[in-house]
Protein backbone atom coordinates (compact mmCIF):
# COMPACT_ATOMS: atom_id res chain seq x y z
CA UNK A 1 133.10 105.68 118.02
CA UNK A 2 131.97 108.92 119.52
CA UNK A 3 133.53 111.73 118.61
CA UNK A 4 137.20 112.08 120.92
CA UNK A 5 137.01 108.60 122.29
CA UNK A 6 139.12 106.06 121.22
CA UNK A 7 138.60 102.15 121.25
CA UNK A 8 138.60 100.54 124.17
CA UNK A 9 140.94 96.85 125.12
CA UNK A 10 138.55 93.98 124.64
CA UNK A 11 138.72 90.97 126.79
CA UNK A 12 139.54 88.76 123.88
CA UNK A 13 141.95 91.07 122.39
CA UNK A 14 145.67 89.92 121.93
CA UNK A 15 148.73 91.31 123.64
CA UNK A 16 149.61 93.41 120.55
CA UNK A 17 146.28 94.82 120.00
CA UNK A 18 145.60 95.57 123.42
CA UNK A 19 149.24 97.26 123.87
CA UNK A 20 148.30 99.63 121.18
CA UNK A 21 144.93 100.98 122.48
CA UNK A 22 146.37 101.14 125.93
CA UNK A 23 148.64 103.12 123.81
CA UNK A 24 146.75 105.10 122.11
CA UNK A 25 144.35 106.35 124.67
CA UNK A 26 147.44 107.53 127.00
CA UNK A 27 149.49 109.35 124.30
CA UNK A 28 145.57 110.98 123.24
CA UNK A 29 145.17 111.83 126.82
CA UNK A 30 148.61 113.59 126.84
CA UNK A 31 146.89 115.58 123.38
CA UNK A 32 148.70 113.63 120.62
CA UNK A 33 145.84 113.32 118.66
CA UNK A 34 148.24 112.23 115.29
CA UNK A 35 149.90 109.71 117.67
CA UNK A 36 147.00 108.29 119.11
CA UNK A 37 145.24 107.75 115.68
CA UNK A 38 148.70 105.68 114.76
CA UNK A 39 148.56 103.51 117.03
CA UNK A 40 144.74 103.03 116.28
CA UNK A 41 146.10 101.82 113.04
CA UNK A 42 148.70 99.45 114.82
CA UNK A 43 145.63 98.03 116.60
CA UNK A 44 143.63 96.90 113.16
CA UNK A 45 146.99 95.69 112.04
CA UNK A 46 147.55 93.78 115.32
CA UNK A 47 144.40 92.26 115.09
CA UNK A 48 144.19 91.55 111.17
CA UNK A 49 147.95 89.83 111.83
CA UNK A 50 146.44 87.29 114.19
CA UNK A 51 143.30 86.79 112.20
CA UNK A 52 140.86 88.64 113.98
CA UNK A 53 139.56 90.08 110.85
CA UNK A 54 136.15 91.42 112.50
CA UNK A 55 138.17 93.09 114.98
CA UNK A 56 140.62 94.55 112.85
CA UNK A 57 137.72 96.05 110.58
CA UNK A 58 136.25 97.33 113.26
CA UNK A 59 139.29 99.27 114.69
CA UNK A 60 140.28 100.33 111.18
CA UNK A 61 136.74 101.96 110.79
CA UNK A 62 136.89 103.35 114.50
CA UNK A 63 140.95 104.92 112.48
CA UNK A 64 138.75 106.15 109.62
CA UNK A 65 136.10 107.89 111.74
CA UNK A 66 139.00 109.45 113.91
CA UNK A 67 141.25 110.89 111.19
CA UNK A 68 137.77 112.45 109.61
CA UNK A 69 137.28 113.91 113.01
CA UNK A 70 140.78 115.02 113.25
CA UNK A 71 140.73 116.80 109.54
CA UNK A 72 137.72 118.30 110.61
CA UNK A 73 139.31 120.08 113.91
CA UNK A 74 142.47 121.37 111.47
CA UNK A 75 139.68 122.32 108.75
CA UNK A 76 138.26 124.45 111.50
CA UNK A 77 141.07 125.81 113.20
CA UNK A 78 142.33 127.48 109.69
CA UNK A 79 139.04 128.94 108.60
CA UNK A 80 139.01 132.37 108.89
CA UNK A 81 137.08 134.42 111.49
C-alpha cells in the first residue's frame, strides 16, 4: 500500500469485503482518515469470516501500514515548529 491509498475491491472479493473498501475509500475521500482505516479492518474481518485467510492478511497488513501512516501525520502535526 502506498502511502494515502487504500485497498482496492478485488474481483473475487465477497459482498462484505467489497462493501467495506467501497466504504472505506469514499468516507477517506470525504477526509475520514480514522473511519476509513475502520472499515479497512471490517474488510480483513470480512474476508477472514469467509475463509479467505490470504486476503484477510493482506488487508489487515494494508490496516497496519495505514494506522502507522496515520500516527505518523498526528506525530507531525503536534511537533513543534
Amino acid at each position: 500500500m502506498n502511502t494515502g491509498t487504500l485497498p482496492s475491491a478485488k474481483d473475487d472479493d465477497g459482498d462484505d469485503v467489497r462493501w467495506a473498501l467501497e466504504t472505506a475509500n469514499a468516507v477517506w475521500a470525504q477526509g475520514d482518515k480514522r473511519a476509513a482505516l475502520s472499515w479497512v479492518r471490517r474488510a480483513a474481518e470480512a474476508a477472514a469470516e469467509v475463509g479467505s485467510d490470504q486476503r484477510a492478511v493482506e488487508l489487515a497488513k494494508a490496516a497496519a501500514e495505514l494506522r502507522a501512516v496515520l500516527e505518523r501525520s498526528i506525530t507531525v502535526k503536534e511537533a513543534p515548529a
